[in-house]
PDB file of N, CA and C in Angstrom:
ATOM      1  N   UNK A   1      38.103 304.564 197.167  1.00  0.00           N
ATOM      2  CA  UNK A   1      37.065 305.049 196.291  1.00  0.00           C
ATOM      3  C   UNK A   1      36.005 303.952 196.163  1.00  0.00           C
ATOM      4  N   UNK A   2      34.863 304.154 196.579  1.00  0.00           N
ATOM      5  CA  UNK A   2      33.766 303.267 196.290  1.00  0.00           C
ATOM      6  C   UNK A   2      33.321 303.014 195.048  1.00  0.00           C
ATOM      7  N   UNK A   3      33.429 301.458 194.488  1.00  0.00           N
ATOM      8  CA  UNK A   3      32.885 301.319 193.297  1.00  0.00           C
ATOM      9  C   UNK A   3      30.915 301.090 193.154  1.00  0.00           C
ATOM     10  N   UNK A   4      31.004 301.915 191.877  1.00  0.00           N
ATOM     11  CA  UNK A   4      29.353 301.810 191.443  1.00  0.00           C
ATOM     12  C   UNK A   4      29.180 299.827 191.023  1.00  0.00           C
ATOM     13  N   UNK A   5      28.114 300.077 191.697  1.00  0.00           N
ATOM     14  CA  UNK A   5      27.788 298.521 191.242  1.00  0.00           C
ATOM     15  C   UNK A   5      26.567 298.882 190.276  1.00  0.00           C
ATOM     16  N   UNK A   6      26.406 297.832 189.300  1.00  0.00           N
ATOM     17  CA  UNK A   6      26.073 297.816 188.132  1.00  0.00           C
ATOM     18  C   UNK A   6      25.288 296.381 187.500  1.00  0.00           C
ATOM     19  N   UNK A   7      24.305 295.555 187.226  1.00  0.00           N
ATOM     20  CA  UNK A   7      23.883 294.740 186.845  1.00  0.00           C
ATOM     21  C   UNK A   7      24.940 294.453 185.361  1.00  0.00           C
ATOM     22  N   UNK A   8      24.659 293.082 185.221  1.00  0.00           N
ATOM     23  CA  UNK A   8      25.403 292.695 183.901  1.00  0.00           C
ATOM     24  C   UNK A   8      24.567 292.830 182.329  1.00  0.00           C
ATOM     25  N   UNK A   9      23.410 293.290 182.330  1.00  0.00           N
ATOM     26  CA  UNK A   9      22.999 293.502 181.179  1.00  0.00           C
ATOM     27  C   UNK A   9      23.484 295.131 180.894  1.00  0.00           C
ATOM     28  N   UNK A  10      23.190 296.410 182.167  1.00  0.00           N
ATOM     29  CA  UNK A  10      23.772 297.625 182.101  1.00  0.00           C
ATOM     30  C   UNK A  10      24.885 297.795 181.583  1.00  0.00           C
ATOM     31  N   UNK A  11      25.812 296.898 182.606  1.00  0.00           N
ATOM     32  CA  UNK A  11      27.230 296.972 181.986  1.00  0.00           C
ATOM     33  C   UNK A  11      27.402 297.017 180.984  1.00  0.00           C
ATOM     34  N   UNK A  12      27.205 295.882 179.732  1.00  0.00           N
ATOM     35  CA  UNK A  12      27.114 295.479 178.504  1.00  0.00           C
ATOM     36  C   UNK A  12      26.964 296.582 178.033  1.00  0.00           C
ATOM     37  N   UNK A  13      25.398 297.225 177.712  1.00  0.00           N
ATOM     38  CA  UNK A  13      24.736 297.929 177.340  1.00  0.00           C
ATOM     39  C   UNK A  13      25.562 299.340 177.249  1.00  0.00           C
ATOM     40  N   UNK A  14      26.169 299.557 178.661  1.00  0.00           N
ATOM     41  CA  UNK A  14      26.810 300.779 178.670  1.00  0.00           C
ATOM     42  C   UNK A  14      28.170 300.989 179.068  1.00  0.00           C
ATOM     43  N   UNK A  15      28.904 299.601 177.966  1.00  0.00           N
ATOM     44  CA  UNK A  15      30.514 299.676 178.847  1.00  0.00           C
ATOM     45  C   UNK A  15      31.814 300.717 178.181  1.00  0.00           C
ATOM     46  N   UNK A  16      31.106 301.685 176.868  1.00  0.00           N
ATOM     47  CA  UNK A  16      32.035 302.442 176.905  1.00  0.00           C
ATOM     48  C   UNK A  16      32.318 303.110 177.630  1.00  0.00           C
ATOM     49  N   UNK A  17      30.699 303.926 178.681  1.00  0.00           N
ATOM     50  CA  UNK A  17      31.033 305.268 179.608  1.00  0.00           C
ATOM     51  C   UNK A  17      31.436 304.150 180.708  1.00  0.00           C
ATOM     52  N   UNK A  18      31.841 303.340 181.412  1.00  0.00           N
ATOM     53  CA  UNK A  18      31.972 302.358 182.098  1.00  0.00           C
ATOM     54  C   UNK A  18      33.206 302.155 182.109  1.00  0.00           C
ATOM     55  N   UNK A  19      33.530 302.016 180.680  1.00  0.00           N
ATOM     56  CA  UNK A  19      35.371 301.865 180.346  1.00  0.00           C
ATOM     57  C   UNK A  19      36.236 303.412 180.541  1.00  0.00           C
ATOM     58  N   UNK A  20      35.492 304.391 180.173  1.00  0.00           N
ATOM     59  CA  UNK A  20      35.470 305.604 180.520  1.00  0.00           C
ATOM     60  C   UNK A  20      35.873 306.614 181.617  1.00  0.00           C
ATOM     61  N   UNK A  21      35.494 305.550 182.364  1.00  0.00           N
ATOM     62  CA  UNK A  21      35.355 306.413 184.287  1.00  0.00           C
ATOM     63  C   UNK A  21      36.313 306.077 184.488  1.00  0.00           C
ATOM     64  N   UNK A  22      36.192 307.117 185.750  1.00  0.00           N
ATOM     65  CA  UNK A  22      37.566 306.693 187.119  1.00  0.00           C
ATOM     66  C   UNK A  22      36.973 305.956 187.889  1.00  0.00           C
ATOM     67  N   UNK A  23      36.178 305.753 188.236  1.00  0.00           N
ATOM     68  CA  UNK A  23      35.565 305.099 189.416  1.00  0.00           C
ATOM     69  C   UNK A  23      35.452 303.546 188.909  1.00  0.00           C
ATOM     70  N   UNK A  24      35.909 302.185 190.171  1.00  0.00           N
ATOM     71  CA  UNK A  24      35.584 301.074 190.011  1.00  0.00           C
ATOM     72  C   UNK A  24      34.053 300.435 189.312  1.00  0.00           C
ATOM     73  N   UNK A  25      34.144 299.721 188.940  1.00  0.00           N
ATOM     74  CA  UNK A  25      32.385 298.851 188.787  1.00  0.00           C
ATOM     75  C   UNK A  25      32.680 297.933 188.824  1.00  0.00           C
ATOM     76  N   UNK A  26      31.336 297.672 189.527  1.00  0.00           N
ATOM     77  CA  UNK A  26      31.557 296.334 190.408  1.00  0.00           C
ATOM     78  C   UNK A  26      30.609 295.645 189.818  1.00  0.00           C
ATOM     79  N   UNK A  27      30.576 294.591 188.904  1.00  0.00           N
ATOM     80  CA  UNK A  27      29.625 294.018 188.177  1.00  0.00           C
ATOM     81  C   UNK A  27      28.306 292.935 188.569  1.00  0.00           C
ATOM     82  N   UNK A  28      27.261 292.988 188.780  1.00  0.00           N
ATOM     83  CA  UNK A  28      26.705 291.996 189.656  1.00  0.00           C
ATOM     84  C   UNK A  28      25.444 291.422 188.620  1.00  0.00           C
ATOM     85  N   UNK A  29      24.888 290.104 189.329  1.00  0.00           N
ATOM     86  CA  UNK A  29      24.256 289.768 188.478  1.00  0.00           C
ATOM     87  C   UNK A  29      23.182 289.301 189.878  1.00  0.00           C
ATOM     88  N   UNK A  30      21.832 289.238 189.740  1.00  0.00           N
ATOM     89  CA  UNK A  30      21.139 288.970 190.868  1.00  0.00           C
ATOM     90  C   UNK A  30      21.463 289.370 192.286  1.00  0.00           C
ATOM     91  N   UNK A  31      22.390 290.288 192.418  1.00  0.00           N
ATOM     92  CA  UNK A  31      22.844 291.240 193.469  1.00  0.00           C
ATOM     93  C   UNK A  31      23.960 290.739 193.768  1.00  0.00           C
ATOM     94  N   UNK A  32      24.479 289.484 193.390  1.00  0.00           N
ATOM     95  CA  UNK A  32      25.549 288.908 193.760  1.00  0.00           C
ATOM     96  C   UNK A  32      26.686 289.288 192.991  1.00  0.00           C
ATOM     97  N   UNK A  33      27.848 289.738 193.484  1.00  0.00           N
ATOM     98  CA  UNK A  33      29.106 290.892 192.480  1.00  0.00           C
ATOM     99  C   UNK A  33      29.735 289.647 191.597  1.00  0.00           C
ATOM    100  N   UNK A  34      29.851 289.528 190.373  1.00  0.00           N
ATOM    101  CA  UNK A  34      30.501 288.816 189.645  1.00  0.00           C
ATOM    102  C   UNK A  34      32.019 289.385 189.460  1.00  0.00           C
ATOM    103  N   UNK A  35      32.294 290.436 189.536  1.00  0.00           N
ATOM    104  CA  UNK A  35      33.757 290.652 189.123  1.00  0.00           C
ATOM    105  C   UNK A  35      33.561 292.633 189.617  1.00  0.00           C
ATOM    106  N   UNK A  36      35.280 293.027 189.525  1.00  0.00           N
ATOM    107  CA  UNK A  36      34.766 294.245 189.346  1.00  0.00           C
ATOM    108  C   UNK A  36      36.124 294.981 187.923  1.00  0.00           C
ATOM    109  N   UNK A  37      35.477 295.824 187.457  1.00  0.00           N
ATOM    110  CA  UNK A  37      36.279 296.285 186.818  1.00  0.00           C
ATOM    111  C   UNK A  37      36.868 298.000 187.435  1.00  0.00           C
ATOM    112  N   UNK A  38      38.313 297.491 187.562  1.00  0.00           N
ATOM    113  CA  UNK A  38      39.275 299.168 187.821  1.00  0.00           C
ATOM    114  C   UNK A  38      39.973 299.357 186.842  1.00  0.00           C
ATOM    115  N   UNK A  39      39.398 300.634 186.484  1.00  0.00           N
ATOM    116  CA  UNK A  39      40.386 301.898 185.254  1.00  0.00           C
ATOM    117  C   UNK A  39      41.486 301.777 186.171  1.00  0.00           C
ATOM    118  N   UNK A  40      42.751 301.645 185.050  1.00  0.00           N
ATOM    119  CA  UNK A  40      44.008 302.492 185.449  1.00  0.00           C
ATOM    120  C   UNK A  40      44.133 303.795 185.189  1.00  0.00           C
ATOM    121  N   UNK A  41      44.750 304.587 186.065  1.00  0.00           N
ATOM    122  CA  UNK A  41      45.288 305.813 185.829  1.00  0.00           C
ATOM    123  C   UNK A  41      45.936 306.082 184.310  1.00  0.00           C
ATOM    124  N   UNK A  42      45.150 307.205 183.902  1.00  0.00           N
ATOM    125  CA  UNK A  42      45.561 307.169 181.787  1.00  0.00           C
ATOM    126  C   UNK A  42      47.046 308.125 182.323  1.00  0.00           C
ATOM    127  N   UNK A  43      47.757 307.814 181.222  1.00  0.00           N
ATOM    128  CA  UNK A  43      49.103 308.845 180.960  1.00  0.00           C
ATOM    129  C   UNK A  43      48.484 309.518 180.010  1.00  0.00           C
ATOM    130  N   UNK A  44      49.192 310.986 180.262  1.00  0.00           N
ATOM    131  CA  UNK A  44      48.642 312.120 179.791  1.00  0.00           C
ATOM    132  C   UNK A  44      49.744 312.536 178.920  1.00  0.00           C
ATOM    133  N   UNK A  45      49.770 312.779 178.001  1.00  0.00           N
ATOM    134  CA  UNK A  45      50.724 313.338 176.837  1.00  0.00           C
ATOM    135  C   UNK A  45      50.805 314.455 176.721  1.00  0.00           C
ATOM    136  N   UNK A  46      52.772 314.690 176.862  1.00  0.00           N
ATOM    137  CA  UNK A  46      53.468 315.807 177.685  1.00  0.00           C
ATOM    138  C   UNK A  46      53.626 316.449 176.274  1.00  0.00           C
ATOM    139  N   UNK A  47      53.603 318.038 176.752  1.00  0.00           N
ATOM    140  CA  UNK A  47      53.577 318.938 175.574  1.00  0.00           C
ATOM    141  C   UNK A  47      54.146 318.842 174.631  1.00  0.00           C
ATOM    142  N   UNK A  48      55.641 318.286 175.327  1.00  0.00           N
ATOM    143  CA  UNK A  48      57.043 318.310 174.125  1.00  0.00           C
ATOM    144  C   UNK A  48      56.166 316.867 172.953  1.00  0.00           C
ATOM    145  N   UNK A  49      55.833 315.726 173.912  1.00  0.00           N
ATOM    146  CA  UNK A  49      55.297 314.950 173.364  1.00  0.00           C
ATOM    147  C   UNK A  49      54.598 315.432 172.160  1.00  0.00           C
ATOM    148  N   UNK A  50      53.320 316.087 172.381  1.00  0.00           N
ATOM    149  CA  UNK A  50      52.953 316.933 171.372  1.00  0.00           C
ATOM    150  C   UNK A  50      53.177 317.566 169.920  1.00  0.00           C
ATOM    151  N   UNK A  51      54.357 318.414 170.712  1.00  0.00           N
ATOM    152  CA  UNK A  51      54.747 319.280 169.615  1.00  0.00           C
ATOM    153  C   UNK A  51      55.441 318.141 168.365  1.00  0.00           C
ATOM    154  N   UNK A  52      56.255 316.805 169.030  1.00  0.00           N
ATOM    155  CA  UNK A  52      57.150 316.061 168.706  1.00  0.00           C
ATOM    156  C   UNK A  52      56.307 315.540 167.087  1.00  0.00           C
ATOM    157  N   UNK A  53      54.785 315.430 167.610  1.00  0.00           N
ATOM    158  CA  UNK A  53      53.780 314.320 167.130  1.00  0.00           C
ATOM    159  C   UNK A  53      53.875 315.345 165.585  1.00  0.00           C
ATOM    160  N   UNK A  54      53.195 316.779 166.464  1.00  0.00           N
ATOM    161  CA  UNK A  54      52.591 317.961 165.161  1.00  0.00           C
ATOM    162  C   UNK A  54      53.938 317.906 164.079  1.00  0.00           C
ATOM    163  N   UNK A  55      55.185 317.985 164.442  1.00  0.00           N
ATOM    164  CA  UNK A  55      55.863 318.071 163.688  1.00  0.00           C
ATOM    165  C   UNK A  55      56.402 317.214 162.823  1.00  0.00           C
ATOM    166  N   UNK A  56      56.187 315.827 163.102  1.00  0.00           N
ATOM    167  CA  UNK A  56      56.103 314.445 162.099  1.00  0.00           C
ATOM    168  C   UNK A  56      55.394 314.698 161.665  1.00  0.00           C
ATOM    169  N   UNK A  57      53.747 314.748 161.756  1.00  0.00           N
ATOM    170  CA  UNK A  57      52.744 314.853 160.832  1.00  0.00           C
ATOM    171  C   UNK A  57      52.930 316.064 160.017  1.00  0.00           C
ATOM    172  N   UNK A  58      53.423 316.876 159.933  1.00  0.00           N
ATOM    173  CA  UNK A  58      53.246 317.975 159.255  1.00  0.00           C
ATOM    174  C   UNK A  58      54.684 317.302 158.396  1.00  0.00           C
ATOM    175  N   UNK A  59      55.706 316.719 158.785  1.00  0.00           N
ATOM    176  CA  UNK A  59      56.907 316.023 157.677  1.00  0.00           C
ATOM    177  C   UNK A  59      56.163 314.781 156.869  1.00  0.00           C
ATOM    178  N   UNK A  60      55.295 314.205 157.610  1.00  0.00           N
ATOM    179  CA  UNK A  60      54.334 313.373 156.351  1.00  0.00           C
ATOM    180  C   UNK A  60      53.669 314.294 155.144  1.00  0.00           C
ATOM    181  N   UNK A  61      53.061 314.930 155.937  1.00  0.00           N
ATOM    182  CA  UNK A  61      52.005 315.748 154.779  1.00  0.00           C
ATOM    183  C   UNK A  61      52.992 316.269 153.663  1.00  0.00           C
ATOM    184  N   UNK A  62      54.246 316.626 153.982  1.00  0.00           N
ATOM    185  CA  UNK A  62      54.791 317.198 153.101  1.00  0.00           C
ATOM    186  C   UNK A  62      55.581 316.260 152.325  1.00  0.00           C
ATOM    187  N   UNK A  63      55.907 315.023 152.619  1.00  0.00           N
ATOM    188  CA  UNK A  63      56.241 313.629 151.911  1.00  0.00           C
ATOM    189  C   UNK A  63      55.600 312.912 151.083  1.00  0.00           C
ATOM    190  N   UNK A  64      54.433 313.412 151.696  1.00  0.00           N
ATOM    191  CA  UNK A  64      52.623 312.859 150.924  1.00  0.00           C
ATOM    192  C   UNK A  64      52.344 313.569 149.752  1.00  0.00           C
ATOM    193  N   UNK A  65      52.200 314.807 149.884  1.00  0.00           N
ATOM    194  CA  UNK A  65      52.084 316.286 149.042  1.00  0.00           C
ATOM    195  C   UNK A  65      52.229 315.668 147.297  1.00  0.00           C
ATOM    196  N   UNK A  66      53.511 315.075 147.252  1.00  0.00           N
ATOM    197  CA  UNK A  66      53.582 314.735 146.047  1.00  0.00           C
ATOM    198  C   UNK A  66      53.233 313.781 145.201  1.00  0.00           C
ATOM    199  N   UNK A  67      52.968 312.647 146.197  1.00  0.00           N
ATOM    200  CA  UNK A  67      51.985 311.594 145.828  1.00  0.00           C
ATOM    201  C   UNK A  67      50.827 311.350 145.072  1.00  0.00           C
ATOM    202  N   UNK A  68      51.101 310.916 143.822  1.00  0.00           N
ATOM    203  CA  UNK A  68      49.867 310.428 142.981  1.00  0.00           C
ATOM    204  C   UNK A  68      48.823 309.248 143.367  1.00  0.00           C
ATOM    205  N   UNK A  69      47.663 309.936 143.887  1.00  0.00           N
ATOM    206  CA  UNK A  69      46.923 308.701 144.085  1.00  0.00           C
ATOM    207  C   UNK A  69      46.574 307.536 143.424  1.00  0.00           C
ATOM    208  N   UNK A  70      46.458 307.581 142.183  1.00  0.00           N
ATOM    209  CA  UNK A  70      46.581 306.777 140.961  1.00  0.00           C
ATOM    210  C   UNK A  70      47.260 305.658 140.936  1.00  0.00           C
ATOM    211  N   UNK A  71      48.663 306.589 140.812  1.00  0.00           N
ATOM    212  CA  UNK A  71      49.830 305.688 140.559  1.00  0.00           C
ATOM    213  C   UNK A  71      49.741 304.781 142.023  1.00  0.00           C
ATOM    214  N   UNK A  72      49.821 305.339 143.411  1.00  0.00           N
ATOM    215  CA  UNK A  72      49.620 304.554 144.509  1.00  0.00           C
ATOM    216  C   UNK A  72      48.843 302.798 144.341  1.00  0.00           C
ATOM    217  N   UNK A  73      47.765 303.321 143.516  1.00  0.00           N
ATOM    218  CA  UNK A  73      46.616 302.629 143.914  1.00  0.00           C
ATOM    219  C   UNK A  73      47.313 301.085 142.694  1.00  0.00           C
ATOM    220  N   UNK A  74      47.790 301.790 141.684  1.00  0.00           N
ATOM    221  CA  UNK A  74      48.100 300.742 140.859  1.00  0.00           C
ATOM    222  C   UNK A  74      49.268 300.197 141.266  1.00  0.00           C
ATOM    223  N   UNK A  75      50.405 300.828 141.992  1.00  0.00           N
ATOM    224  CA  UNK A  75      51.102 300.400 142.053  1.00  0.00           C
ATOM    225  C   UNK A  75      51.219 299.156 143.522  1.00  0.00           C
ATOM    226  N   UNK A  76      49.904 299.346 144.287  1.00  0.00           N
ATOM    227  CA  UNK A  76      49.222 298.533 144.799  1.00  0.00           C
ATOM    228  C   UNK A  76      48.767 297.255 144.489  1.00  0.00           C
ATOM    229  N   UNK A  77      48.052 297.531 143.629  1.00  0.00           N
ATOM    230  CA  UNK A  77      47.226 296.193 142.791  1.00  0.00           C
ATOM    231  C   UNK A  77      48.134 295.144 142.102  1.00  0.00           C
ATOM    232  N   UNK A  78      49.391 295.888 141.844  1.00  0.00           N
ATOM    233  CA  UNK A  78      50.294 295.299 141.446  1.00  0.00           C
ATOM    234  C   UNK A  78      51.102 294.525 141.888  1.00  0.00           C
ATOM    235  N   UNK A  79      51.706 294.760 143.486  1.00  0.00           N
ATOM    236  CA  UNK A  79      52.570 293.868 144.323  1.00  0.00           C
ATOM    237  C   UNK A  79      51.501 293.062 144.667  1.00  0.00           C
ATOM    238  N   UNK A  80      49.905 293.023 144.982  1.00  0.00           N
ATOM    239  CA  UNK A  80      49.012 292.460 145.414  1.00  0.00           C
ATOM    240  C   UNK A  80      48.928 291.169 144.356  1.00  0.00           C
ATOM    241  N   UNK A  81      49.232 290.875 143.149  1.00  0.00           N
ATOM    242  CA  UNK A  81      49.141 290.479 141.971  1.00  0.00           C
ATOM    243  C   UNK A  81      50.470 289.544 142.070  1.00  0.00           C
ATOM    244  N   UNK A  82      51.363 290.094 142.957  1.00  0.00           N
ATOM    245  CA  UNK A  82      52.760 289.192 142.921  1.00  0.00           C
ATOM    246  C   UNK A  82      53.412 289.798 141.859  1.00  0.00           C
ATOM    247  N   UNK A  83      53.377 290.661 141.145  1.00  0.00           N
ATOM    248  CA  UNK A  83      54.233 291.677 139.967  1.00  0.00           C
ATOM    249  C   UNK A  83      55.050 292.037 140.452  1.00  0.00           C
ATOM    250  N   UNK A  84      56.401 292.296 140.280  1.00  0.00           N
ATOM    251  CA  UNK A  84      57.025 293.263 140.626  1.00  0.00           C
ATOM    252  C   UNK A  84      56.631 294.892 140.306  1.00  0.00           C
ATOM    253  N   UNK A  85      56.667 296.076 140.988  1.00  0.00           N
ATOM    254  CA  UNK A  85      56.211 297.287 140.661  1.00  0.00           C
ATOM    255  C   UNK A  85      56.742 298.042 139.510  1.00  0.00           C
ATOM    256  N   UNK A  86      57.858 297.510 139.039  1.00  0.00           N
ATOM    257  CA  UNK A  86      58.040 298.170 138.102  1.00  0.00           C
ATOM    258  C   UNK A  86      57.110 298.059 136.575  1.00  0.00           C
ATOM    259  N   UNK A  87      56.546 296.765 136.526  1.00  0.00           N
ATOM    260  CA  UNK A  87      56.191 296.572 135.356  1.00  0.00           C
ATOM    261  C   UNK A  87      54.927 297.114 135.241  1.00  0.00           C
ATOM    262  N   UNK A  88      54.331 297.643 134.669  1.00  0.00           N
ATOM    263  CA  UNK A  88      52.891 298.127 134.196  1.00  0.00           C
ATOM    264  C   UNK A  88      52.203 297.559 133.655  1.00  0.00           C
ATOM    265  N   UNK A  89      50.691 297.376 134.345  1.00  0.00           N
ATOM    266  CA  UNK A  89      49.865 296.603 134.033  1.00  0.00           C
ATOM    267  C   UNK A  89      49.446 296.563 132.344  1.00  0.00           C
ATOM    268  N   UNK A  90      49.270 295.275 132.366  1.00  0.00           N
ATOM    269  CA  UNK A  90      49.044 295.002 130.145  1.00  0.00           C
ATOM    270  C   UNK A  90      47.313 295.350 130.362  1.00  0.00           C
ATOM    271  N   UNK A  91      46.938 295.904 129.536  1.00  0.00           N
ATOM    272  CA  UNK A  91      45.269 296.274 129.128  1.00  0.00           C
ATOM    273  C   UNK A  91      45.136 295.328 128.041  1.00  0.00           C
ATOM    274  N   UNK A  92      43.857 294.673 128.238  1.00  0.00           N
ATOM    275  CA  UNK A  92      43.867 293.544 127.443  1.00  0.00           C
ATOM    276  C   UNK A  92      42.872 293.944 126.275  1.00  0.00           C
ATOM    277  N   UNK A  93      42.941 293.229 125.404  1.00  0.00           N
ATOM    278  CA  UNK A  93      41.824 293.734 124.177  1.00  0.00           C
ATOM    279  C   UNK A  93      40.362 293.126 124.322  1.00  0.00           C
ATOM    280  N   UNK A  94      39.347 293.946 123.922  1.00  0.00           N
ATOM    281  CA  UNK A  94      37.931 293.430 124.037  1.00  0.00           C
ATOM    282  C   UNK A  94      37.484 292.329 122.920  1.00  0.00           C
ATOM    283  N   UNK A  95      36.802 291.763 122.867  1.00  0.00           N
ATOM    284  CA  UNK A  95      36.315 290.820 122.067  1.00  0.00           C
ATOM    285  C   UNK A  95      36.556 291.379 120.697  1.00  0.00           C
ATOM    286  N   UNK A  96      35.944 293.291 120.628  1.00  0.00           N
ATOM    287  CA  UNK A  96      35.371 293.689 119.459  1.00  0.00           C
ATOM    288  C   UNK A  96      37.261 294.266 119.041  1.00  0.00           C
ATOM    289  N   UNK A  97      38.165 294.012 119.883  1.00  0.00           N
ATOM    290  CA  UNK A  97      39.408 294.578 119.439  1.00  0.00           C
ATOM    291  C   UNK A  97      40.145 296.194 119.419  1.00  0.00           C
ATOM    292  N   UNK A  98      38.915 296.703 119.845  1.00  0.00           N
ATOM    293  CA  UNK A  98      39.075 298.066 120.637  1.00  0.00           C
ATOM    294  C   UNK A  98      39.641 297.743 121.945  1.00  0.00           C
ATOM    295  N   UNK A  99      40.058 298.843 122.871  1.00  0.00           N
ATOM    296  CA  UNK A  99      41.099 298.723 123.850  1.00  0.00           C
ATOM    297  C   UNK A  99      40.351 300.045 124.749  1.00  0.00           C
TER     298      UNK A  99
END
């Protein structure tokens, strides 16, 4: 398979569709080839694969389902804090002694 040759500012410019292809590129700079880059052959993900995926995600969603975002988020801030999770955060009093 003949690779497209390509200047090195193009490349740059356009190396997702580049990373993209099947075809080699052959990278050059003043016509002279600096390197070339070859795609490997992608693996293609087999149906069972698939179905395997849909059906975990659909056992998350339903693990998730009950999840309080709230509580998540605090109970976050909390191991982040070095707390253990059980304890609940103290609300501290304002100057004026309201809460």
């Amino acid at each position: 398979m003949p690779a497209i040759k390509v200047g090195v500012r193009e490349f740059r410019e356009q190396i997702a569709r580049f990373l993209e292809a099947e075809t080699p590129v052959a990278v050059t700079r003043r016509g002279e080839t600096l390197g070339v880059y070859v795609p490997t052959p992608r693996k293609q993900i087999k149906p069972a694969h698939m179905a395997e995926l849909k059906a975990a995600a659909d056992r998350l969603a339903e693990a998730l389902a009950a999840v309080d975002e709230d509580e998540l988020v605090a109970e976050f801030k909390q191991m982040r804090a070095g707390k253990p999770a059980s304890v609940k955060p103290v609300r501290r009093r304002s100057k004026s002694g309201v809460r």
